[in-house]
C-alpha atoms as a PDB file:
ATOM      1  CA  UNK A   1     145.763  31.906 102.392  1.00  0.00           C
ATOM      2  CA  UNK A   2     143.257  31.562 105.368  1.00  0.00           C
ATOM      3  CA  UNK A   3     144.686  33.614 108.038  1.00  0.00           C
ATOM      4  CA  UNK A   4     141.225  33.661 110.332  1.00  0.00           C
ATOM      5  CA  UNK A   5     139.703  31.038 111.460  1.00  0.00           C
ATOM      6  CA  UNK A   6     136.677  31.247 114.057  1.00  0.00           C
ATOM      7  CA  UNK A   7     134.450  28.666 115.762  1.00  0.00           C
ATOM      8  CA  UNK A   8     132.459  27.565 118.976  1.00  0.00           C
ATOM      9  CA  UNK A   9     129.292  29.422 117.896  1.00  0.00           C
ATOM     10  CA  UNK A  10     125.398  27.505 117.893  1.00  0.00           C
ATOM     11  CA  UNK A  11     122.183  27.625 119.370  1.00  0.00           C
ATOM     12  CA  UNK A  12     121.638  28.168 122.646  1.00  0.00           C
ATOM     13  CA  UNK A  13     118.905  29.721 125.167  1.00  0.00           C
ATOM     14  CA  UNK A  14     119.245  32.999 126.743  1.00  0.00           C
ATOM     15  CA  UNK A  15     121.169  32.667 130.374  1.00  0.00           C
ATOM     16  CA  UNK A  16     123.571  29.956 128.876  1.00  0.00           C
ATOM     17  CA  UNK A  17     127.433  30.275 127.752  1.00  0.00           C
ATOM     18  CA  UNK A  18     129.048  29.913 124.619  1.00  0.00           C
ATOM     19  CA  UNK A  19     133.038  29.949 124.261  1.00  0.00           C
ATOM     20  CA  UNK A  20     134.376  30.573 120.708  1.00  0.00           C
ATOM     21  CA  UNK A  21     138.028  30.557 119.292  1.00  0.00           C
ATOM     22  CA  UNK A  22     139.483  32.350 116.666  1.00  0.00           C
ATOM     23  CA  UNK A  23     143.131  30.933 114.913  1.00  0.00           C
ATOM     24  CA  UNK A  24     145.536  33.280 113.435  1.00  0.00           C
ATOM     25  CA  UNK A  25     148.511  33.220 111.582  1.00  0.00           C
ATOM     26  CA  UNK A  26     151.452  34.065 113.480  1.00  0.00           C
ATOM     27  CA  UNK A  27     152.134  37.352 110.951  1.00  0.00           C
ATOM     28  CA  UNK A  28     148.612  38.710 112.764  1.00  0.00           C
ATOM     29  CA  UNK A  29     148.870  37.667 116.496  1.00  0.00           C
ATOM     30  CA  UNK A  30     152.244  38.180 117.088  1.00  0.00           C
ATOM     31  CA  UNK A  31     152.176  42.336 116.692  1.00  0.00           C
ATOM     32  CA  UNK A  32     148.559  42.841 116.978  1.00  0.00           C
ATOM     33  CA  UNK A  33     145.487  43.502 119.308  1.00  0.00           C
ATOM     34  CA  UNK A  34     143.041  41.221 118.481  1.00  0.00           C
ATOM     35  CA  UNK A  35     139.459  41.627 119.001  1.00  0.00           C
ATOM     36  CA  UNK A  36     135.842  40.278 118.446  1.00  0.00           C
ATOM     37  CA  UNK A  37     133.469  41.904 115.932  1.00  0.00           C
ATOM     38  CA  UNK A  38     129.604  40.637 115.786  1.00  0.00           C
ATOM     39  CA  UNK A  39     127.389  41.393 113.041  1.00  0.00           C
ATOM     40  CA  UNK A  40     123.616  40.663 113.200  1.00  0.00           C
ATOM     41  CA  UNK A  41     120.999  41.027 110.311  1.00  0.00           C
ATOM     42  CA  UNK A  42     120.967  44.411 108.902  1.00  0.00           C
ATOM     43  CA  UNK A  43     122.791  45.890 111.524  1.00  0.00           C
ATOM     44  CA  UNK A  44     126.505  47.116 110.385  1.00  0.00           C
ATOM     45  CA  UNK A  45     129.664  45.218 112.304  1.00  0.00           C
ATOM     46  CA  UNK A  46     130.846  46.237 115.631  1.00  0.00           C
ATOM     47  CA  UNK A  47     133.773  45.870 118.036  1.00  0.00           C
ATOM     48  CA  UNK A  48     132.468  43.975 121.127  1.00  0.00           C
ATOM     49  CA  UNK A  49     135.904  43.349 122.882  1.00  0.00           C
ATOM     50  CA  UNK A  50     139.565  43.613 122.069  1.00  0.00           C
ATOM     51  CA  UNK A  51     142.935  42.643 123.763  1.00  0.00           C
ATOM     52  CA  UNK A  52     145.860  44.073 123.454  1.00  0.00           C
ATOM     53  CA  UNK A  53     149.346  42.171 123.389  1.00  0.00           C
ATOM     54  CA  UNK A  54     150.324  42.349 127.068  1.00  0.00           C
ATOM     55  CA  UNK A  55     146.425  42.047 128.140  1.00  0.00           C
ATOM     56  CA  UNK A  56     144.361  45.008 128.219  1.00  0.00           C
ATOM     57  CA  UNK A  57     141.509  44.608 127.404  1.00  0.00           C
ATOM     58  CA  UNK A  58     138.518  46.387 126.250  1.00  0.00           C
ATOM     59  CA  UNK A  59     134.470  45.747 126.383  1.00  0.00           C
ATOM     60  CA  UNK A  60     131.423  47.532 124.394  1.00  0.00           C
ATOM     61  CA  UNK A  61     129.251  48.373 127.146  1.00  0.00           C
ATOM     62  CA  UNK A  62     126.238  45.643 125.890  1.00  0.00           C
ATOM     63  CA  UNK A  63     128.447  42.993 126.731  1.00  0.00           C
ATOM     64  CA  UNK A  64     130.560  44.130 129.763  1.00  0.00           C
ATOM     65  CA  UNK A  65     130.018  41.754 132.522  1.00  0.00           C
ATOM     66  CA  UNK A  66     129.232  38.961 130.597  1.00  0.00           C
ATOM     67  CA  UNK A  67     131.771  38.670 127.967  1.00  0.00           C
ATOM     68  CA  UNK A  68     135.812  38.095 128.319  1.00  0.00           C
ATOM     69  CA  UNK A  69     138.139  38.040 125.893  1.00  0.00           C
ATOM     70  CA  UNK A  70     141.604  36.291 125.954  1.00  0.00           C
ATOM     71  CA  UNK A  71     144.527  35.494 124.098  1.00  0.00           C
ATOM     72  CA  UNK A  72     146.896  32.339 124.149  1.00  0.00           C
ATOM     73  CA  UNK A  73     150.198  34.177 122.647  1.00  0.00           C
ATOM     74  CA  UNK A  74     152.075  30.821 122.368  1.00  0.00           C
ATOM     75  CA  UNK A  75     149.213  29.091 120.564  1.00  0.00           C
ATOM     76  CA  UNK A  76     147.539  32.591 118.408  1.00  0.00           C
ATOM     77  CA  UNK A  77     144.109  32.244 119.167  1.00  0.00           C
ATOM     78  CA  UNK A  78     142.012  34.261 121.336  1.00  0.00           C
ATOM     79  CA  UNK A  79     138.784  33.181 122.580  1.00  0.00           C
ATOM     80  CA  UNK A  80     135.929  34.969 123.823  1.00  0.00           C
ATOM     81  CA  UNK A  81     133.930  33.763 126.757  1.00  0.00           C
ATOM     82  CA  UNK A  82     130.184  34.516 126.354  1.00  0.00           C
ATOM     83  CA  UNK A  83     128.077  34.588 129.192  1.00  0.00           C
ATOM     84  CA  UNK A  84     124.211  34.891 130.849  1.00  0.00           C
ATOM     85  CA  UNK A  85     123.561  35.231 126.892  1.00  0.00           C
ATOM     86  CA  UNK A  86     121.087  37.434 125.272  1.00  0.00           C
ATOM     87  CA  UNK A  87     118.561  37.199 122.320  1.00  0.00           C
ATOM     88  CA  UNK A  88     120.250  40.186 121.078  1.00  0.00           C
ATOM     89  CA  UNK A  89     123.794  38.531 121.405  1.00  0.00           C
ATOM     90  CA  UNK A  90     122.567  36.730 117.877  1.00  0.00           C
ATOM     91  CA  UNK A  91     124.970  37.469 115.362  1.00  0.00           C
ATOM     92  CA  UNK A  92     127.895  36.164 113.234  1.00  0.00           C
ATOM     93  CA  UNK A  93     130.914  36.810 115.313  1.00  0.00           C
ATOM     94  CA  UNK A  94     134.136  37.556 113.674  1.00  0.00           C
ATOM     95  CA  UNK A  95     138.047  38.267 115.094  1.00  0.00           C
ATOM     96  CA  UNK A  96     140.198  40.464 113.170  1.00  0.00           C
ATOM     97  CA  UNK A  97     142.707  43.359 114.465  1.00  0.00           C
ATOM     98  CA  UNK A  98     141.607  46.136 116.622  1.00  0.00           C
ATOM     99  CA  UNK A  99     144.000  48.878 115.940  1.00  0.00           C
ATOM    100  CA  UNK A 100     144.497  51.314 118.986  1.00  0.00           C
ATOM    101  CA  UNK A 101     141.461  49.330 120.724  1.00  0.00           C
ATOM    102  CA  UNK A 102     139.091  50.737 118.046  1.00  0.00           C
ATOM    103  CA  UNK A 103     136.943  49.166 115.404  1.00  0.00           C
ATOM    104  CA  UNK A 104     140.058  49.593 113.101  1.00  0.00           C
ATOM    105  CA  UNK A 105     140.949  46.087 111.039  1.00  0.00           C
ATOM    106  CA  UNK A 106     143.464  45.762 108.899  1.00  0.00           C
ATOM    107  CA  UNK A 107     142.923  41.673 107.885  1.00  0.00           C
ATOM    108  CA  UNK A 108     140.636  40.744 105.422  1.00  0.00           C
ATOM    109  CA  UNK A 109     137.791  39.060 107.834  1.00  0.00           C
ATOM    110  CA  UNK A 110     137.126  34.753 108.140  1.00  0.00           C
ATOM    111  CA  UNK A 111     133.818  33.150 107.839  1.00  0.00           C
ATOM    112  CA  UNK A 112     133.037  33.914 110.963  1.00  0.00           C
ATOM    113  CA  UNK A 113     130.885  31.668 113.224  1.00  0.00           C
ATOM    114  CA  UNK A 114     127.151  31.988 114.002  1.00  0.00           C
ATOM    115  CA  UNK A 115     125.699  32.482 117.706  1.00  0.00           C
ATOM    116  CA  UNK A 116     121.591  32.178 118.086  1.00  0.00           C
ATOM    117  CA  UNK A 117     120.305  32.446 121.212  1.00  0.00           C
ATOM    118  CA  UNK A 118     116.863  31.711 121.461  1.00  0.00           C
ATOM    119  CA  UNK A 119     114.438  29.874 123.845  1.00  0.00           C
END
């Protein structure tokens, strides 16, 4: 059973936008925070910004600014707004849970959905 589904990544050059979406099963959104994880190419996965159920939310310092994370409750997705991109935004972006607004998943992770940026 598929319970993440991400997409809106591709290629695009540095200083343009990207929006991606992530759909999750009710069981996850409903009593969750729900965040964005990116992983590039040898580099381990990390939390780049969570929400929390009422709204918080919560940015990694390389992409405050730029980046905004939100969440449709009545629809479970959440979608992450990515700005005045970076070569070193490149990664496979993933959602999944962000216990206590920490890298801290508890979902086994989607196929995630690639973002290049590159001139």
């Amino acid at each position: 059973q598929v319970q993440l589904v991400e997409s809106g990544g591709g290629l695009v050059q540095p200083g343009e936008s990207l929006r991606l979406s992530c759909a999750a099963s009710r069981s996850i959104f409903s009593f969750n925070n729900m965040g964005w994880y990116r992983q590039a190419p040898g580099k381990q996965r990390v939390l780049v910004a969570c929400i929390g159920i009422g709204g918080t939310t919560k940015y990694a310092d390389s992409v405050k600014g730029r980046f905004t994370i939100s969440r449709d409750n009545a629809k479970n997705t959440v979608a992450l707004q990515m700005n005045a991109l970076k070569p070193e935004d490149t990664a496979a972006y993933y959602c999944n849970t962000c216990i206590d607004f920490g890298p801290n998943w508890n979902r086994d992770w989607g196929q995630g959905t690639q973002v290049t940026v590159s001139s």
